[in-house]
Protein backbone atom coordinates (compact mmCIF):
# COMPACT_ATOMS: atom_id res chain seq x y z
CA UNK A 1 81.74 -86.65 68.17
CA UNK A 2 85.06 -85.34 66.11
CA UNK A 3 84.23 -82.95 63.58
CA UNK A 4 85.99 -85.30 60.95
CA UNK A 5 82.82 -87.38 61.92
CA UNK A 6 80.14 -84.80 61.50
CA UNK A 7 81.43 -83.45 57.98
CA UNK A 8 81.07 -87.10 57.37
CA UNK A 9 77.10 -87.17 58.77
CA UNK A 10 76.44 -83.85 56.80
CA UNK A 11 74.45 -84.62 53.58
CA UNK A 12 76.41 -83.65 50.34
CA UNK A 13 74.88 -82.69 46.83
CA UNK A 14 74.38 -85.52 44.34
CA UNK A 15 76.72 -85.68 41.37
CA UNK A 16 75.89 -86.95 38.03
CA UNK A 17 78.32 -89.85 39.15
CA UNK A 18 76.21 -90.84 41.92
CA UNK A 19 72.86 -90.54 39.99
CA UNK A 20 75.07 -93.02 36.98
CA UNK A 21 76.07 -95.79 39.99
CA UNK A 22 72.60 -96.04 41.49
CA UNK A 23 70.97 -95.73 38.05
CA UNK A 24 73.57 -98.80 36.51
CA UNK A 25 74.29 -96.68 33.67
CA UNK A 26 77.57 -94.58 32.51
CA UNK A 27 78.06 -90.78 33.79
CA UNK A 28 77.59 -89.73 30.04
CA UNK A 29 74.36 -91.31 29.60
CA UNK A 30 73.40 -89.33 32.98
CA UNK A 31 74.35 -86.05 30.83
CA UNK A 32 72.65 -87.39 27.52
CA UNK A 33 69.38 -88.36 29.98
CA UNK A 34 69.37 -85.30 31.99
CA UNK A 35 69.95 -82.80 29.40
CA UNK A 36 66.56 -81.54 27.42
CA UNK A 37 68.67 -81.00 24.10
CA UNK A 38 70.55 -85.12 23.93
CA UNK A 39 67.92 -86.82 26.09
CA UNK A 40 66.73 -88.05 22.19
CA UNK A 41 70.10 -89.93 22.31
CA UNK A 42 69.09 -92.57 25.24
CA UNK A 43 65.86 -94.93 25.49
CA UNK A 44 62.58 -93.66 27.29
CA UNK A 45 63.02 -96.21 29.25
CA UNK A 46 66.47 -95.34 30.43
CA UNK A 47 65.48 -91.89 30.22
CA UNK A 48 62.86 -92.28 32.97
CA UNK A 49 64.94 -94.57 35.23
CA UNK A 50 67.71 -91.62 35.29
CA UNK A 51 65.20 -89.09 35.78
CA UNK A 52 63.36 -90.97 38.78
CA UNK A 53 67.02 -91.69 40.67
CA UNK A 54 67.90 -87.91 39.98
CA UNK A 55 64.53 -87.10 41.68
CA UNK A 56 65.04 -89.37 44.21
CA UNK A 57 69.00 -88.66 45.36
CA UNK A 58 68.24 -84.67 44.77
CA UNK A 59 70.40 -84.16 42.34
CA UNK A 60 69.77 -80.30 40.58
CA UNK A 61 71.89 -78.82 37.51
CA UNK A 62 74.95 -76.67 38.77
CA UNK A 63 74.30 -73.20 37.74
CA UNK A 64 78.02 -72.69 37.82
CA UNK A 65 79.12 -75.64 35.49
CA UNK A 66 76.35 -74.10 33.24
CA UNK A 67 77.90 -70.95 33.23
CA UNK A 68 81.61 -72.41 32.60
CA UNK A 69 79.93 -74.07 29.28
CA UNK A 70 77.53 -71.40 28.27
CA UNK A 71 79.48 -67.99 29.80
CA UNK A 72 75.87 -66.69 30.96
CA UNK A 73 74.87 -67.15 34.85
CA UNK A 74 71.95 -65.03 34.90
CA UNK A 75 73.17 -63.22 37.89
CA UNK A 76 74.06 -59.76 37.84
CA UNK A 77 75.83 -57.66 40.60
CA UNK A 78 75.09 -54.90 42.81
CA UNK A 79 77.50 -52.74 44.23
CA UNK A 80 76.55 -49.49 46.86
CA UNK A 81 79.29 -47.65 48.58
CA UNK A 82 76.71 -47.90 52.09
CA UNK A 83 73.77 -50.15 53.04
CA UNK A 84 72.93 -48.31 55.36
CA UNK A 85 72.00 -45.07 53.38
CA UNK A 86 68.62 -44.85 53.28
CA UNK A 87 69.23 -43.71 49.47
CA UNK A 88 70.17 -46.81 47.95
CA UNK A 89 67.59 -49.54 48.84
CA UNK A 90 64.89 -47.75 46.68
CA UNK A 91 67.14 -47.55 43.35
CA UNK A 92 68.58 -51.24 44.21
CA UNK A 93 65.05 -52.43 44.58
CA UNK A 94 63.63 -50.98 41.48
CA UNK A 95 66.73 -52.22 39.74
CA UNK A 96 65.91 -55.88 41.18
CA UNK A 97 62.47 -55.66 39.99
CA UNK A 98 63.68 -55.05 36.20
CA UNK A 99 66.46 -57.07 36.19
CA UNK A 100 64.26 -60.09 37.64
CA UNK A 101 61.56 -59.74 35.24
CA UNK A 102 64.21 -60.24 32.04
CA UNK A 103 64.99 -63.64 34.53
CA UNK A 104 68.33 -62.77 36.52
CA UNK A 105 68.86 -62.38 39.82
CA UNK A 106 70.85 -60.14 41.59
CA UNK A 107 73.65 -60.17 44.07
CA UNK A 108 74.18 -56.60 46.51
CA UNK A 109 77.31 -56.00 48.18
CA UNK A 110 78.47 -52.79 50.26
CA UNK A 111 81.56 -51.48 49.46
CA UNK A 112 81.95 -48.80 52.78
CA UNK A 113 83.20 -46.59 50.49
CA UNK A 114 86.63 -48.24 50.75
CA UNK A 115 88.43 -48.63 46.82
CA UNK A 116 90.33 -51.57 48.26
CA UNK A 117 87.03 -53.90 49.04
CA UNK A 118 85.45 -52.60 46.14
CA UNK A 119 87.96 -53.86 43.99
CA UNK A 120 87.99 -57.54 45.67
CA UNK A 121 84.40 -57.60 45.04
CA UNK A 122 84.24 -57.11 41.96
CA UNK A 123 87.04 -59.38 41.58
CA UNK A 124 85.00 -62.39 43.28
CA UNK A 125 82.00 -61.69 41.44
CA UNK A 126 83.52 -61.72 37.95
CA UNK A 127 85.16 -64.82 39.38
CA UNK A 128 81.85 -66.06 39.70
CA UNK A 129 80.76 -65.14 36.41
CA UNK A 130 78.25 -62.63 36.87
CA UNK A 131 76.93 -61.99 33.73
CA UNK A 132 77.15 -57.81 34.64
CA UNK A 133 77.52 -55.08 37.02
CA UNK A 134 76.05 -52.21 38.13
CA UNK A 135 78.28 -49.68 40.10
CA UNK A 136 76.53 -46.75 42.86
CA UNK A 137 80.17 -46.71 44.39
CA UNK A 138 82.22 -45.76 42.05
CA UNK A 139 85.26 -42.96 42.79
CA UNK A 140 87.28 -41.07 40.46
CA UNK A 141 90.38 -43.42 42.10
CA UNK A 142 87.84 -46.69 42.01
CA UNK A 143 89.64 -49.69 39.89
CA UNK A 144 86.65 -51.37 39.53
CA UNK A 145 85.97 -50.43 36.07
CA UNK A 146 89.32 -51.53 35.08
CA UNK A 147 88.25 -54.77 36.49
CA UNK A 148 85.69 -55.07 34.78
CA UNK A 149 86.55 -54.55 31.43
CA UNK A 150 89.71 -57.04 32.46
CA UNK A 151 87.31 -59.65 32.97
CA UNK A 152 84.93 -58.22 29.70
CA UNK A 153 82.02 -57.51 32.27
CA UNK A 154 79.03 -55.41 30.59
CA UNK A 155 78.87 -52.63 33.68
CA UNK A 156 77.07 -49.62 34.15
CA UNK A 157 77.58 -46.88 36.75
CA UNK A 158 74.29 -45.90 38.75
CA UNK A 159 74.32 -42.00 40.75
CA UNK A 160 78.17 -41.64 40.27
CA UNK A 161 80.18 -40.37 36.66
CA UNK A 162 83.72 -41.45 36.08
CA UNK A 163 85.86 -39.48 34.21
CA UNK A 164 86.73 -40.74 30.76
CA UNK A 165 84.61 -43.58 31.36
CA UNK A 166 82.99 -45.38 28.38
CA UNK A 167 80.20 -47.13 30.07
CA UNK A 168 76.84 -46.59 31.25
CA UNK A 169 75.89 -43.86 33.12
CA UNK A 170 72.58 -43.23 34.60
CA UNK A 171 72.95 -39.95 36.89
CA UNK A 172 70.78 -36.89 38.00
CA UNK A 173 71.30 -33.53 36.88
CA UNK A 174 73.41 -32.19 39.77
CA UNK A 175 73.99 -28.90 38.69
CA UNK A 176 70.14 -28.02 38.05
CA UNK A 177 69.97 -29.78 41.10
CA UNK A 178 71.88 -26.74 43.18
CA UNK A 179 70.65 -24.29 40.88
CA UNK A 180 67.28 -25.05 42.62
CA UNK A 181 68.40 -24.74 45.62
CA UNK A 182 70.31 -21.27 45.73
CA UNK A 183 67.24 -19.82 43.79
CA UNK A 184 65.08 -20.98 46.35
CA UNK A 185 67.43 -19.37 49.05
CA UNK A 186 68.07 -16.31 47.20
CA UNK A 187 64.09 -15.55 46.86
CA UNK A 188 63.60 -16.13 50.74
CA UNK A 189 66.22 -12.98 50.81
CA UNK A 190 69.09 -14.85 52.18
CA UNK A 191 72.14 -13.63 50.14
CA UNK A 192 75.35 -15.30 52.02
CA UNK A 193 74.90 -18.69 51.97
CA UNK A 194 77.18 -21.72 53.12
CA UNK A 195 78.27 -25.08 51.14
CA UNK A 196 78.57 -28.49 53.24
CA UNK A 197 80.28 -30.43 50.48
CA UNK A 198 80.00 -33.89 49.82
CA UNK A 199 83.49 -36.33 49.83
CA UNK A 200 86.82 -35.94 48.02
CA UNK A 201 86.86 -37.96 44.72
CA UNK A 202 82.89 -38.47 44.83
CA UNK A 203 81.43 -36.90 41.43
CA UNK A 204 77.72 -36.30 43.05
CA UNK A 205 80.06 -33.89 45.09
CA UNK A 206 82.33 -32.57 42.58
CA UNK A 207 79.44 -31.83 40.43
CA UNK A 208 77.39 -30.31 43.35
CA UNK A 209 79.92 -28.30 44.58
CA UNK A 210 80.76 -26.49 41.06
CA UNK A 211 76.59 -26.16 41.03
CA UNK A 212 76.31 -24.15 44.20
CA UNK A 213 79.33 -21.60 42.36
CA UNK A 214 77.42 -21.51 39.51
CA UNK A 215 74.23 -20.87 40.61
CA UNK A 216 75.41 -17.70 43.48
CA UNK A 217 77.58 -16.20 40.32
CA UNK A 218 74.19 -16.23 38.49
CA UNK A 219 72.33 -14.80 40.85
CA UNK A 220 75.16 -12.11 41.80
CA UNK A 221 76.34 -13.71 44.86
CA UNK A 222 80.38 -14.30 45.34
CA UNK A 223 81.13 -17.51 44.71
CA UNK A 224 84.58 -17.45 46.10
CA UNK A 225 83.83 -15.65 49.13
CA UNK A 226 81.40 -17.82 50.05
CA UNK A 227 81.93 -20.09 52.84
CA UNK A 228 83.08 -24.19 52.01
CA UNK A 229 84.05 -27.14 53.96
CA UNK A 230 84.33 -30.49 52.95
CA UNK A 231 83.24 -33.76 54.61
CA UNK A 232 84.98 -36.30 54.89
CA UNK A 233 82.13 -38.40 54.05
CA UNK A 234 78.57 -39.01 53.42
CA UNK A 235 77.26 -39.47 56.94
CA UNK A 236 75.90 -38.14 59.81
CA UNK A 237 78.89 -37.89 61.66
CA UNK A 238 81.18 -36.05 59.00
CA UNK A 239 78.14 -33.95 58.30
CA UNK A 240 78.06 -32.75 61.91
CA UNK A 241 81.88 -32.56 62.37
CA UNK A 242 81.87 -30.48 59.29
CA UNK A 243 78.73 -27.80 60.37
CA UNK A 244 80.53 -27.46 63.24
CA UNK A 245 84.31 -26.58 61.18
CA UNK A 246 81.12 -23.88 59.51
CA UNK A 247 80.13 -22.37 62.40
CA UNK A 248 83.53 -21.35 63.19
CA UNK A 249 83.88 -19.58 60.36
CA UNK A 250 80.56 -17.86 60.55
CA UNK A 251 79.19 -15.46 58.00
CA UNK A 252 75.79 -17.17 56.73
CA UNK A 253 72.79 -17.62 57.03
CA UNK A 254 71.83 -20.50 55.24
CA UNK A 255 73.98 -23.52 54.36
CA UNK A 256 73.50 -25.58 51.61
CA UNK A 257 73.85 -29.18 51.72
CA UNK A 258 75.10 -31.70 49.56
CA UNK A 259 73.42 -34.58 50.92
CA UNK A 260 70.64 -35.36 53.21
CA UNK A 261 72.78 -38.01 55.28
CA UNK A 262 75.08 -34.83 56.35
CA UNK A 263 71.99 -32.89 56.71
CA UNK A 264 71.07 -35.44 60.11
CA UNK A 265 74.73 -34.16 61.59
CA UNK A 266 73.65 -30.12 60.29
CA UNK A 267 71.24 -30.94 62.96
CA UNK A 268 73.04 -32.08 65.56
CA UNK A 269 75.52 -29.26 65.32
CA UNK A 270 73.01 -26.48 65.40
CA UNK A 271 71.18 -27.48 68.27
CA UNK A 272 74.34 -28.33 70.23
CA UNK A 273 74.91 -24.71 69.36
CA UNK A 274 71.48 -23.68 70.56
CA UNK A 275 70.37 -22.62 67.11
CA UNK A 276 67.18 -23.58 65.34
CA UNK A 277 66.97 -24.86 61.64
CA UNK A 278 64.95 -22.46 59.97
CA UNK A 279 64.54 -19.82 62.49
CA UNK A 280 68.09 -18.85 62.94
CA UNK A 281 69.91 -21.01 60.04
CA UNK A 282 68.43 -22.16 56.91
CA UNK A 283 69.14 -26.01 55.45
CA UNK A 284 68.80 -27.73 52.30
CA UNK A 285 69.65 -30.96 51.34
CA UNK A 286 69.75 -33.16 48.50
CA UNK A 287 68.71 -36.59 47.16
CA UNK A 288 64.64 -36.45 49.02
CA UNK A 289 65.90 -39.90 50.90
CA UNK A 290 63.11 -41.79 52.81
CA UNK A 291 62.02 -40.15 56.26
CA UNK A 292 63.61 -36.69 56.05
CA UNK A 293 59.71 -35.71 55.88
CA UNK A 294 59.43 -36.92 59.35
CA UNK A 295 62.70 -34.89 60.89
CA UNK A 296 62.49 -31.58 63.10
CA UNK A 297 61.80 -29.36 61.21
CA UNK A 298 61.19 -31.18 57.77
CA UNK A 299 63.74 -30.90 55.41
CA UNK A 300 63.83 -28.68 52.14
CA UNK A 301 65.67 -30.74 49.76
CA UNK A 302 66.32 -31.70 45.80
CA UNK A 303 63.97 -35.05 45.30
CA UNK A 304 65.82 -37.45 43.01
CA UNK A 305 63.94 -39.94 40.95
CA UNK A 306 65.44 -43.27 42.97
CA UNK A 307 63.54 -45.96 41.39
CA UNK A 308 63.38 -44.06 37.68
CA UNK A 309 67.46 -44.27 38.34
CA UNK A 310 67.48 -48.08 39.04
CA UNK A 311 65.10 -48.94 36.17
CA UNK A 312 67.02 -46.94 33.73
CA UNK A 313 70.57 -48.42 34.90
CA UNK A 314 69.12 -52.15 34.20
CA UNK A 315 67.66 -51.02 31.01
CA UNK A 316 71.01 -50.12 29.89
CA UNK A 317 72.85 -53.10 31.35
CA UNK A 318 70.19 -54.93 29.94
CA UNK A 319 70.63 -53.51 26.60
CA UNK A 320 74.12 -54.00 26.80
CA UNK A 321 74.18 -57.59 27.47
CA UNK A 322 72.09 -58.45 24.33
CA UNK A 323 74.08 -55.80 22.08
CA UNK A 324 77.69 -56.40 23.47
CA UNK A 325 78.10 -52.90 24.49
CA UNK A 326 78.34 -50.97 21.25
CA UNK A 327 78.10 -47.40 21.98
CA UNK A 328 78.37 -45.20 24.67
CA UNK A 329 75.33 -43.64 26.31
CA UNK A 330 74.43 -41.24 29.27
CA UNK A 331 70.64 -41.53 30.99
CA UNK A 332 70.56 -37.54 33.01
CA UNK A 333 67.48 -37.90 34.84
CA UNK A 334 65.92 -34.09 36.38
CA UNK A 335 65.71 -33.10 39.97
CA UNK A 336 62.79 -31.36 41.57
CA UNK A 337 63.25 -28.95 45.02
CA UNK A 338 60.94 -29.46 47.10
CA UNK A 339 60.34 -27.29 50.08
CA UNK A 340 59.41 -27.87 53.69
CA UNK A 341 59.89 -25.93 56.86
CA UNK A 342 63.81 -26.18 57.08
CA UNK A 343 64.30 -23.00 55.32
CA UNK A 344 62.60 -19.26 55.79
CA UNK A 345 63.52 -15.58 55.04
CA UNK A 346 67.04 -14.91 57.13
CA UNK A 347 66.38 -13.79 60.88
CA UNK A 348 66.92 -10.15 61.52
CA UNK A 349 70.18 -8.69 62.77
């Protein structure tokens, strides 16, 4: 069978013109019949013989021709810079929840952390006529924001900050964040202590990084002479890559990490290394994602409030779509540490 004669076999969707031939009436009394606010405009009786052949063909409303008319598609979109970060489902999820009770739906894409398939995204979503966005993947370099207010999208930024930006912002307090950590470290007696820094361009690492400074100037500690080194991402395999770039340099006994994805490759690097967490190095975390309870040794790490964060970003975009964005406003939400067998008093020399 050619495939010219299959495409032909396939069922399509009914059109108003196909529901008007087998009805015997015009397209526009179709519309009039069909439509809840003009169906006044046509006989019952013509109004029930439309209705029964719409019924019976399948014909259903297109959600996109309502949006073309109306502007509003119920449909907002998701965007997280990696699925497969056990940190986003929760915040996505709560945000679903919210976002479904006011009656939309929602649409989640993964971005990979690349700028250039963020930006077609959101392209072919506002394309689509999402009525807003909500953004866990934004960069400092990201263009989606420009995008967005190209295409006069409501949008609010969820767990990242953009400079200058005018949005929505619903974040975690980073730097109280790190704060807990060192002061934790510092009162187990450990007094030089490492930095595994998040991304280039990522503000949960900008912001984390300048936190860690902060907190070992206030508790004494040289910030500049302590030990740094960036990864080149948030995932296990830049987080082992860059352990190991720490262990060369040596000089601590406790590292400080600023995520819990790079805490997986801390792991990995110490005990190819022959070094236990805990016992020989000490390792925090940050962001409390699902299962690090259940890791070798359990990890010490800043909890952040995931489904608080996804409520409060649709509340905003929420608010935003019924007030047209008047206003700028910031939603800091406050960490907890909490501690587990990762990290003990510094062994002896």
């Amino acid at each position: 069978m050619s495939s010219r004669r299959r495409s032909a076999d396939q069922p399509s969707r009914a059109t108003i013109t196909d529901v008007a031939r087998e009805a015997g009436v015009h397209a526009s009394t179709v519309s009039r019949a069909l439509n809840p606010a003009t169906r006044g405009m046509v006989t019952e009786a013509v109004a029930a013989r439309v209705a029964e052949v719409a019924e019976r063909l399948g014909w259903r409303p297109s959600t996109l021709a309502a949006g073309l008319r109306t502007r509003r598609s119920r449909s907002i979109g998701i965007l997280v810079p990696d699925l497969v970060n056990p940190v986003f489902p929760p915040i996505v999820r709560a945000a679903e929840e919210r976002l479904a009770e006011a009656g939309y739906v929602t649409f989640v894409a993964n971005t990979d952390t690349d700028p250039t398939r963020e930006a077609m995204i959101v392209e072919r979503m506002a394309a689509h006529l999402v009525d807003g966005l909500m953004l866990a993947s934004a960069t400092e370099t990201s263009r989606a924001l420009q995008i967005c207010e190209r295409f006069g999208i409501p949008t609010v930024l969820v767990n990242r900050r953009q400079p200058g930006s005018r949005h929505g912002t619903v974040v975690h307090d980073d730097l109280r964040g790190m704060a807990l950590v060192i002061a934790h470290l510092h009162g187990l007696g450990h007094r030089r202590i490492a930095h595994l820094a998040g991304p280039p361009g990522v503000s949960t690492a900008s912001d984390r990084l300048r936190g860690f400074r902060a907190a070992l100037t206030a508790h004494g500690l040289d910030a500049e002479a302590a030990p740094v080194v960036i990864a080149a991402a948030y995932s296990r395999e830049a987080g082992r890559r860059a352990m190991e770039a720490l262990l060369e340099r040596g000089g601590f006994t406790a590292v400080a990490s600023a995520n819990d994805m790079l805490c997986l490759g801390i792991y990995d690097a110490l005990e190819a290394a022959g070094l236990a967490v805990g016992r020989d190095i000490s390792v925090t975390g940050f962001n409390d994602m699902p299962f690090v309870d259940r890791i070798h040794p359990p990890l010490t790490t800043v909890r952040i409030q995931h489904a608080e964060m996804g409520r409060c970003a649709a509340d905003l975009l929420l608010a935003e779509l019924v007030s047209g964005g008047q206003g700028e406003r910031e939603i800091v939400l406050q960490p907890e540490l909490v501690v587990r067998s990762s990290t003990a008093p510094p062994a002896r020399s």
